[in-house]
N, C-alpha and C. Protein backbone atom coordinates (compact mmCIF):
# COMPACT_ATOMS: atom_id res chain seq x y z
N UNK A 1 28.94 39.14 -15.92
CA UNK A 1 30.35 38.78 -16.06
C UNK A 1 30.96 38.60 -14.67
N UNK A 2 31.64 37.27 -14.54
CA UNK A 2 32.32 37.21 -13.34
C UNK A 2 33.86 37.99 -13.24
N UNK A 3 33.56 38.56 -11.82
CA UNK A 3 34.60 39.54 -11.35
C UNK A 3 36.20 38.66 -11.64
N UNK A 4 36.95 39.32 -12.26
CA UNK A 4 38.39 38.61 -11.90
C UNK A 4 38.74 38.93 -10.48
N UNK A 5 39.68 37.67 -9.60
CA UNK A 5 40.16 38.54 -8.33
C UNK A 5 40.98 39.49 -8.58
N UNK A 6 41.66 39.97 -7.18
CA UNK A 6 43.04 40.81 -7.17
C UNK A 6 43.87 40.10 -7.68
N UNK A 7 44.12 38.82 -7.17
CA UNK A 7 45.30 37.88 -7.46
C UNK A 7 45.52 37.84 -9.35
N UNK A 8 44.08 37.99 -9.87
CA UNK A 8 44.25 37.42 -11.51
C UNK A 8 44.15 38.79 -12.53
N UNK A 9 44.77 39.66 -12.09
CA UNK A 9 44.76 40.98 -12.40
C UNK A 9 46.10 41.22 -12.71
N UNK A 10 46.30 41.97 -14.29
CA UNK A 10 47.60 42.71 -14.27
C UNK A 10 47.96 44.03 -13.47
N UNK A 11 49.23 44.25 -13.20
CA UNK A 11 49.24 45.71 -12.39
C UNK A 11 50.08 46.20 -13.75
N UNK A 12 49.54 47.71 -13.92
CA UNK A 12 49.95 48.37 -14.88
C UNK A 12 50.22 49.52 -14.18
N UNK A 13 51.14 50.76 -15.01
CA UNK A 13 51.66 51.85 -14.41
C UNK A 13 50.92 52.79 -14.80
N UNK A 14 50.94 54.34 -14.32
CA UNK A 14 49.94 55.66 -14.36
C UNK A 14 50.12 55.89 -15.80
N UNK A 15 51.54 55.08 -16.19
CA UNK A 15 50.96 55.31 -17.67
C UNK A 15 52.25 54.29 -18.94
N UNK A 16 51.11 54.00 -19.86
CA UNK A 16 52.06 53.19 -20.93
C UNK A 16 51.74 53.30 -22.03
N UNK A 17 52.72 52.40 -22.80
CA UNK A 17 52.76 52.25 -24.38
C UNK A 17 51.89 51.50 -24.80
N UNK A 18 50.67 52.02 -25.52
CA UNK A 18 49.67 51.24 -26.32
C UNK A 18 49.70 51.00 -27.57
N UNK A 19 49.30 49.24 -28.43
CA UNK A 19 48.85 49.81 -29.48
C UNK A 19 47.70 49.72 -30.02
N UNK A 20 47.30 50.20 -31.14
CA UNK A 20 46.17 50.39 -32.02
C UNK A 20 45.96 49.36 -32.95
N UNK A 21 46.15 47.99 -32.97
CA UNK A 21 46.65 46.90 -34.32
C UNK A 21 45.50 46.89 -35.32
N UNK A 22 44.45 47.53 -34.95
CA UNK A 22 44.14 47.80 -36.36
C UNK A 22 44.02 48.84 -37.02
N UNK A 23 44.65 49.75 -36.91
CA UNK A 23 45.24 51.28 -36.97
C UNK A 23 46.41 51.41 -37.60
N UNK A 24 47.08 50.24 -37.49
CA UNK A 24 48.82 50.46 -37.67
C UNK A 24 49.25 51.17 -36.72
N UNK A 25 48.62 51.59 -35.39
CA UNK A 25 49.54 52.23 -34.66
C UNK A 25 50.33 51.56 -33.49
N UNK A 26 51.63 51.89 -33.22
CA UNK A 26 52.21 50.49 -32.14
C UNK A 26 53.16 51.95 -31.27
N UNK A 27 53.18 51.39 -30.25
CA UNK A 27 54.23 52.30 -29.41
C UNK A 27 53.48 53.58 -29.09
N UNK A 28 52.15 53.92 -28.78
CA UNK A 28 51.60 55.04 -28.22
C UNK A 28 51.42 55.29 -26.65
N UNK A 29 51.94 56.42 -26.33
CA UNK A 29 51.76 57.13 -24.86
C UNK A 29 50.23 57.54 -24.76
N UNK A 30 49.94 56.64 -22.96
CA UNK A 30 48.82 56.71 -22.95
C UNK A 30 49.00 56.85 -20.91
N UNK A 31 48.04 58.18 -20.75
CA UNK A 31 48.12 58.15 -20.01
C UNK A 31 46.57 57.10 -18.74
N UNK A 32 47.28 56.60 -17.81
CA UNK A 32 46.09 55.84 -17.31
C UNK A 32 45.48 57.01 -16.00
N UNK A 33 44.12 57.00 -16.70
CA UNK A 33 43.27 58.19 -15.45
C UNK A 33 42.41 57.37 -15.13
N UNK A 34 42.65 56.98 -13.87
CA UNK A 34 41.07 56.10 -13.14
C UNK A 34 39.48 57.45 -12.97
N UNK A 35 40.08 58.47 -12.88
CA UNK A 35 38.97 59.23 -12.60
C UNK A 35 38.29 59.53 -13.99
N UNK A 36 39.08 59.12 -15.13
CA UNK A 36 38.10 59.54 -16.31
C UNK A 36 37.14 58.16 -16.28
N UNK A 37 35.97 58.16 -16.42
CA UNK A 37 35.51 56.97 -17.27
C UNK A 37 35.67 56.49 -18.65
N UNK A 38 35.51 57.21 -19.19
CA UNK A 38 35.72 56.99 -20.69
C UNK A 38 37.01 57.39 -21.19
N UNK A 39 37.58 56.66 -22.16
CA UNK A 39 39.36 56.98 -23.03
C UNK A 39 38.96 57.70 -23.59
N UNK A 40 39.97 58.60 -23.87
CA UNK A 40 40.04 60.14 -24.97
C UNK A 40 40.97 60.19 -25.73
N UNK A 41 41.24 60.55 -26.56
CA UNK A 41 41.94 60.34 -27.57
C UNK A 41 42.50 61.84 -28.63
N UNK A 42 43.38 62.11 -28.48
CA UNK A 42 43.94 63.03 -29.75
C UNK A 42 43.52 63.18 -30.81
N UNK A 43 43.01 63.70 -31.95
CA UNK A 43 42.88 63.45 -33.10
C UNK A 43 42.58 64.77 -34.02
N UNK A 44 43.33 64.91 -35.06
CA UNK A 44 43.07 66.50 -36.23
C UNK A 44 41.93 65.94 -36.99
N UNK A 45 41.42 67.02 -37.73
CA UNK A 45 41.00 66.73 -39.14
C UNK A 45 39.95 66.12 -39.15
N UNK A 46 38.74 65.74 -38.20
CA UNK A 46 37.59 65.24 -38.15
C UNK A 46 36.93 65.46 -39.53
N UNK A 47 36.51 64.31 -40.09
CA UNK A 47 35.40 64.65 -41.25
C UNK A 47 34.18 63.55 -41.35
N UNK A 48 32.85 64.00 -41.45
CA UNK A 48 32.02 62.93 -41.56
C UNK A 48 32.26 62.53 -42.45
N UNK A 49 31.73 61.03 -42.74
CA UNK A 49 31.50 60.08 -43.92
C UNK A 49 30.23 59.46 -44.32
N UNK A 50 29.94 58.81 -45.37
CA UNK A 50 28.76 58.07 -45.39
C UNK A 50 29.23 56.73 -44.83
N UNK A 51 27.96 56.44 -44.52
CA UNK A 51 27.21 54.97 -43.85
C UNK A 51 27.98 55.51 -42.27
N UNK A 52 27.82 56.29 -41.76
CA UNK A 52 27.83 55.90 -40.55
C UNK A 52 29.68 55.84 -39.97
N UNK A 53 30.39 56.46 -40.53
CA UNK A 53 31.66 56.30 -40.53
C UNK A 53 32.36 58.14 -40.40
N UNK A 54 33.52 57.82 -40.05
CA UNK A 54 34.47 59.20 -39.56
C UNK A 54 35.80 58.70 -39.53
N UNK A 55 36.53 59.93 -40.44
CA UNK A 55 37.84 59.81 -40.92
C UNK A 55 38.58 60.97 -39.95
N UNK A 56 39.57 60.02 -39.27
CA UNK A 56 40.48 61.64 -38.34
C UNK A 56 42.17 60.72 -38.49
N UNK A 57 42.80 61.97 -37.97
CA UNK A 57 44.39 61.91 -38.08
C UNK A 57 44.83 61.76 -36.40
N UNK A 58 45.61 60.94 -36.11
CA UNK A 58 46.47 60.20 -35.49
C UNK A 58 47.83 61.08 -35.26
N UNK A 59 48.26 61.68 -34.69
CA UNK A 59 49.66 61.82 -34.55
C UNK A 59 50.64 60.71 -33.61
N UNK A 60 51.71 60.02 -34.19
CA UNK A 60 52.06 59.43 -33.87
C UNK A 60 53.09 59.52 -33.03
N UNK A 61 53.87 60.81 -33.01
CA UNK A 61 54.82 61.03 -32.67
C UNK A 61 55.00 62.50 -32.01
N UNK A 62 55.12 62.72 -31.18
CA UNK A 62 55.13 64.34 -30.34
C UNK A 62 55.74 64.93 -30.79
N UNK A 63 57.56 64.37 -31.32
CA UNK A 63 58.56 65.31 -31.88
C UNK A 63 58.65 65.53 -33.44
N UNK A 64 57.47 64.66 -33.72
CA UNK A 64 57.36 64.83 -35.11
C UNK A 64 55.60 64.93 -35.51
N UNK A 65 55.59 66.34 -35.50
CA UNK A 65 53.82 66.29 -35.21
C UNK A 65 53.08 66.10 -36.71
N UNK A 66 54.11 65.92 -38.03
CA UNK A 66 53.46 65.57 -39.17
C UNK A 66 53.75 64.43 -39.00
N UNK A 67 53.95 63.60 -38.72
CA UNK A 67 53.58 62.27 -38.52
C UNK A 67 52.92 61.58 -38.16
N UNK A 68 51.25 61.29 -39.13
CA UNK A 68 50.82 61.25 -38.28
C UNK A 68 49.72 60.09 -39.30
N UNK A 69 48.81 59.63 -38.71
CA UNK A 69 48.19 57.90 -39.20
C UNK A 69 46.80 58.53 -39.55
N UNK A 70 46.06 58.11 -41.33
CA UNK A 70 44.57 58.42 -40.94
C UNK A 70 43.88 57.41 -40.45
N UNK A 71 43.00 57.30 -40.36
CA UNK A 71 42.38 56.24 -39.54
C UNK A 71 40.42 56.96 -40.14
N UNK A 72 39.94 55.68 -40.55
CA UNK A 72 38.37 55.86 -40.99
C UNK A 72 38.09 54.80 -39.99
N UNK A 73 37.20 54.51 -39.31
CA UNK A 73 36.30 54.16 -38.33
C UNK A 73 34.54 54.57 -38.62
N UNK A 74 34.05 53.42 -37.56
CA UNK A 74 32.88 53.56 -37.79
C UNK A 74 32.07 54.15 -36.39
N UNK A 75 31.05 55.13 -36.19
CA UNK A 75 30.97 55.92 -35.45
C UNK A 75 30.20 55.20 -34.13
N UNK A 76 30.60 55.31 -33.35
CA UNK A 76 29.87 54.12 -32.23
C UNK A 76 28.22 55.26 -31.51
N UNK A 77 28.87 56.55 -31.15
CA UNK A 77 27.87 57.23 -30.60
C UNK A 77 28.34 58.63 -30.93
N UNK A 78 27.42 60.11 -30.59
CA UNK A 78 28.04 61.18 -30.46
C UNK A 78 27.37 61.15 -29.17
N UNK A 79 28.21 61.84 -27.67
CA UNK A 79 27.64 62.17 -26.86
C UNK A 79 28.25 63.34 -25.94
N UNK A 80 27.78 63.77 -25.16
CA UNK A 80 28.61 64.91 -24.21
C UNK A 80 29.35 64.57 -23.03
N UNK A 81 31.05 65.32 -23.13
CA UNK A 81 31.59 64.94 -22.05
C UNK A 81 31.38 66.18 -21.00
N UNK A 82 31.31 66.14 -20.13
CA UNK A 82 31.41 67.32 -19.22
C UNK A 82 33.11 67.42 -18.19
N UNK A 83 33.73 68.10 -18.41
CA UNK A 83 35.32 68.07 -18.18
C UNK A 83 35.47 68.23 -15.62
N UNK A 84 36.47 67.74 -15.67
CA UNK A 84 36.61 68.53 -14.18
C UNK A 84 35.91 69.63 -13.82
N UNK A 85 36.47 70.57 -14.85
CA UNK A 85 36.10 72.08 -14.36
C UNK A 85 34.78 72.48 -14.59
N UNK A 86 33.60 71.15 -15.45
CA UNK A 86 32.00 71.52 -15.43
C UNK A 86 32.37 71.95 -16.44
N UNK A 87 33.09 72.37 -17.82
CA UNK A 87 33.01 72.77 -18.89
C UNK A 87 32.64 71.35 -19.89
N UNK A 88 31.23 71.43 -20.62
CA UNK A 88 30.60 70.54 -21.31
C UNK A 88 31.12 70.41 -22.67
N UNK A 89 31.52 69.48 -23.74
CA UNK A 89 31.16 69.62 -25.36
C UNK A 89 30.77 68.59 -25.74
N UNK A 90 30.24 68.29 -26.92
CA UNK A 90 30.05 67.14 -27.59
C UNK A 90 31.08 66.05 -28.22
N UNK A 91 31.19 65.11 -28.59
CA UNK A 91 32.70 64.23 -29.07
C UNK A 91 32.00 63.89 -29.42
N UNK A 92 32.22 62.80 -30.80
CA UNK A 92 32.32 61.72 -31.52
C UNK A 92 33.35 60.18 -30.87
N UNK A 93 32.27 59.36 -30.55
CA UNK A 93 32.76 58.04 -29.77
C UNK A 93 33.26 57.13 -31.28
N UNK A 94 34.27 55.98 -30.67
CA UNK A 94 34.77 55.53 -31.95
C UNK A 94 34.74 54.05 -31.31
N UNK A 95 34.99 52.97 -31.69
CA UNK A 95 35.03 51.42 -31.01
C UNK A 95 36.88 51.10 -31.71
N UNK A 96 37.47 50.68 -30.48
CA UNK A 96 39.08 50.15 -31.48
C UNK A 96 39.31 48.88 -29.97
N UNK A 97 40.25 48.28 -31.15
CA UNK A 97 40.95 47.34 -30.28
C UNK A 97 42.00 48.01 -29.96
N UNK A 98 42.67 48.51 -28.41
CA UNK A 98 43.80 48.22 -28.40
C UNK A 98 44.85 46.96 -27.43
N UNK A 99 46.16 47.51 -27.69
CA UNK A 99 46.73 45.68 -27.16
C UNK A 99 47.69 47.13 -25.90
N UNK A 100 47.60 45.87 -24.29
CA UNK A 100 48.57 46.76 -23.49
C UNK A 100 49.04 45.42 -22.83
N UNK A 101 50.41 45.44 -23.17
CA UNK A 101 51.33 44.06 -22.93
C UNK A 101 51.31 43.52 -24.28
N UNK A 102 50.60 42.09 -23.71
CA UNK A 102 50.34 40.82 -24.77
C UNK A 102 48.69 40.93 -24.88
N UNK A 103 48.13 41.80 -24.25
CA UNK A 103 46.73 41.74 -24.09
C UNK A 103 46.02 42.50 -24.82
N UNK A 104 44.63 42.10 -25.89
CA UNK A 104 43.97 43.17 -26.49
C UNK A 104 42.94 43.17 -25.46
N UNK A 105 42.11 44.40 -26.00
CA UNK A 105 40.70 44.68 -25.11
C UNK A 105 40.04 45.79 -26.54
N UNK A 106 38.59 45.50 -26.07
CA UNK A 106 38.27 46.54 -27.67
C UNK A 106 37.65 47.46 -26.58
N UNK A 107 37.60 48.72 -26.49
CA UNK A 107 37.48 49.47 -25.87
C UNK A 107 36.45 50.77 -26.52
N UNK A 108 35.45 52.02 -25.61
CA UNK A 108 34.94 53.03 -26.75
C UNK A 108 36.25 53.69 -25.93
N UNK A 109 36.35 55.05 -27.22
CA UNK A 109 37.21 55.80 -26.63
C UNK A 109 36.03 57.39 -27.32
N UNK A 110 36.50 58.47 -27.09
CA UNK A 110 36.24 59.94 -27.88
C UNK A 110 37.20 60.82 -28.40
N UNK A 111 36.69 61.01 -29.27
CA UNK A 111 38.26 61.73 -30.15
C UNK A 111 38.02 63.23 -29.81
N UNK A 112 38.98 63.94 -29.27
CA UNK A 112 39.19 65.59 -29.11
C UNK A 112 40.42 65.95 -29.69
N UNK A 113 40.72 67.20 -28.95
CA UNK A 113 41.67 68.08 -28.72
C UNK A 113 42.45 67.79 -27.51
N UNK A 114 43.46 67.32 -27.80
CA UNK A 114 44.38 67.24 -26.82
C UNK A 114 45.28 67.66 -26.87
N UNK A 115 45.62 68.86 -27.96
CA UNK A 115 46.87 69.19 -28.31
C UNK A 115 47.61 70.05 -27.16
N UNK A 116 46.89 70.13 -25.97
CA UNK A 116 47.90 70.96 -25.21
C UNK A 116 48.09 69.93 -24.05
N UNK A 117 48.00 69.22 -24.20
CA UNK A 117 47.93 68.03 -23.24
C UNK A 117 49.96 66.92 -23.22
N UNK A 118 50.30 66.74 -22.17
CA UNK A 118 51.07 66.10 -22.41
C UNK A 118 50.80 64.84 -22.87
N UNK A 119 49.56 63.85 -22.38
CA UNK A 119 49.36 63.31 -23.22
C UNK A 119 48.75 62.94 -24.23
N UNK A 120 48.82 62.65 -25.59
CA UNK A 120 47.54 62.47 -26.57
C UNK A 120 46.42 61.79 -25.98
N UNK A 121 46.78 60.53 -25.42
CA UNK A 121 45.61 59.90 -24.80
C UNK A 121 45.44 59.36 -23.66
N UNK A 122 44.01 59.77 -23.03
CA UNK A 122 43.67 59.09 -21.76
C UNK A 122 43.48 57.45 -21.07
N UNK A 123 43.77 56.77 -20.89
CA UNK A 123 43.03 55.73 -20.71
C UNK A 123 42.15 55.84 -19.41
N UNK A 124 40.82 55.64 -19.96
CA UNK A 124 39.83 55.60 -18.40
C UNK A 124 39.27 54.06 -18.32
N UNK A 125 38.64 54.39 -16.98
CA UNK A 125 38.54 53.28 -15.68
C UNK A 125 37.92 52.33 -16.98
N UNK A 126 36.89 52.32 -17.45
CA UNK A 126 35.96 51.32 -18.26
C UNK A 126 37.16 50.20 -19.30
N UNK A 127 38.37 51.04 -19.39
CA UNK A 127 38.86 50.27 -20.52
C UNK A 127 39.94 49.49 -19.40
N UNK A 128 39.52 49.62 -18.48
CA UNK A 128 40.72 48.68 -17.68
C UNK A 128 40.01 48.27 -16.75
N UNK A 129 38.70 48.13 -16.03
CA UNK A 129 37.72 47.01 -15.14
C UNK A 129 37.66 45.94 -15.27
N UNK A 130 38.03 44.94 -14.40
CA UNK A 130 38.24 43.64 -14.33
C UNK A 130 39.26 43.03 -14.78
N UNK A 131 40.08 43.87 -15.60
CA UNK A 131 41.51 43.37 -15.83
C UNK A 131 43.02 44.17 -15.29
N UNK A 132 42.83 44.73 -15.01
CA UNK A 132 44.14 45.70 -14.46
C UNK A 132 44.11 45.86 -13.20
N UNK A 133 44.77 46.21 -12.53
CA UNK A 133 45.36 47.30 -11.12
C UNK A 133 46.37 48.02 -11.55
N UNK A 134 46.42 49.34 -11.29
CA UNK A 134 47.07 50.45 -11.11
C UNK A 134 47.78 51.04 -10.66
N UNK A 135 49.49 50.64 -10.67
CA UNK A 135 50.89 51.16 -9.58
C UNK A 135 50.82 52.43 -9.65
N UNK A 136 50.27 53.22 -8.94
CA UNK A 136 50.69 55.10 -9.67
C UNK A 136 52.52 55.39 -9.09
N UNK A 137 53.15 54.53 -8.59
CA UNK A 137 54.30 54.65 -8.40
C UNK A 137 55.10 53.85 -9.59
N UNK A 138 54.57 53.37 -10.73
CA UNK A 138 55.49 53.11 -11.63
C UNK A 138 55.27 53.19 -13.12
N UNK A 139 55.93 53.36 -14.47
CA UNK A 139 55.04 53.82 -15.18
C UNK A 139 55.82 52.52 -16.47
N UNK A 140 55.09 52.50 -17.38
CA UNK A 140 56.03 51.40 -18.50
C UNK A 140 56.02 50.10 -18.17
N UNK A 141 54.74 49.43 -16.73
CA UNK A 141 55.36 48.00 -16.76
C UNK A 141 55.19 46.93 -17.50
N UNK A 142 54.20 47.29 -18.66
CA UNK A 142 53.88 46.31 -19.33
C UNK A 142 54.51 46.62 -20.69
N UNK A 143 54.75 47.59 -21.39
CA UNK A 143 55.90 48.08 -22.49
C UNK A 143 56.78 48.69 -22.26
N UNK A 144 57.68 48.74 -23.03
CA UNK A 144 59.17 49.20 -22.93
C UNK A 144 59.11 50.51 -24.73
N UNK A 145 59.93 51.25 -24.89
CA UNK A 145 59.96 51.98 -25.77
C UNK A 145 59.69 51.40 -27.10
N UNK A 146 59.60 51.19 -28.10
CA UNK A 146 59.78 50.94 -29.49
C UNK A 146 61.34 51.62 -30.05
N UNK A 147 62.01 50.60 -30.73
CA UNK A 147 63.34 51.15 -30.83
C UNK A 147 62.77 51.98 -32.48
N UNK A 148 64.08 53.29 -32.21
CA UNK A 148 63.58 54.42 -32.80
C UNK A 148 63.28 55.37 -32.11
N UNK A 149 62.20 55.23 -31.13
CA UNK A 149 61.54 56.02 -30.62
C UNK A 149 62.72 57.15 -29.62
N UNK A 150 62.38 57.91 -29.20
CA UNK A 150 62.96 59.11 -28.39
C UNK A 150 62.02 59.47 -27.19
């Protein structure tokens, strides 16, 4: 794959509003971590399925933590993350499109525990190579809130 330049690159902020369009999810806080490789993701209620598939819950909303999206997917990999601090576990990898701007990208992400996390989700380096640059001095430049939202 040929490299995009600097010049043909969006600049995005340390962190924005993603969505999920085939999820039904629109207006999600996502934080952008160049040092993660891989996206991480929030999610309750893990349950296997047949053929190769996994059903988990979505919270959509921070101030409203029953609010929240199921989502069945089909299982891309299980593999081990090993965290900053050298603390290892296993995740369940998932394949989704999401859209940041006007732009989709289908991306893997891993579903955890993020519940103590300010944000539900990570975005890492893989889901933004060759298309992004990274303002860490500004955050929201490619979405704006969803009205409703708080």
């Amino acid at each position: 794959m040929k490299r995009r330049s600097t010049k043909e690159k969006t600049v995005i902020g340390w962190r924005e509003y993603i969505d999920f369009p085939e999820w039904g999810i629109r207006g999600f806080r996502a934080k952008v971590d160049t040092g993660a490789r891989t996206s991480s993701l929030h999610v309750d209620d893990v349950k296997l399925l047949k053929d190769d598939r996994i059903k988990f819950y979505v919270t959509v909303s921070k101030k409203e933590p029953l609010k929240r999206k199921k989502v069945v997917a089909k299982i891309h990999r299980r593999g081990r993350v090993v965290s900053s601090t050298g603390h290892g576990t296993h995740r369940w990898y998932v394949r989704a499109t999401i859209r940041i701007g006007k732009s989709d990208h289908r991306i893997t992400l891993n579903l955890t525990d993020r519940s103590g996390m300010n944000f539900p989700m990570l975005l890492g380096r893989t889901a933004l190579e060759d298309d992004f640059l990274v303002d860490v001095d500004r955050s929201f430049l490619l979405s704006k809130k969803k009205k409703g939202k708080k």
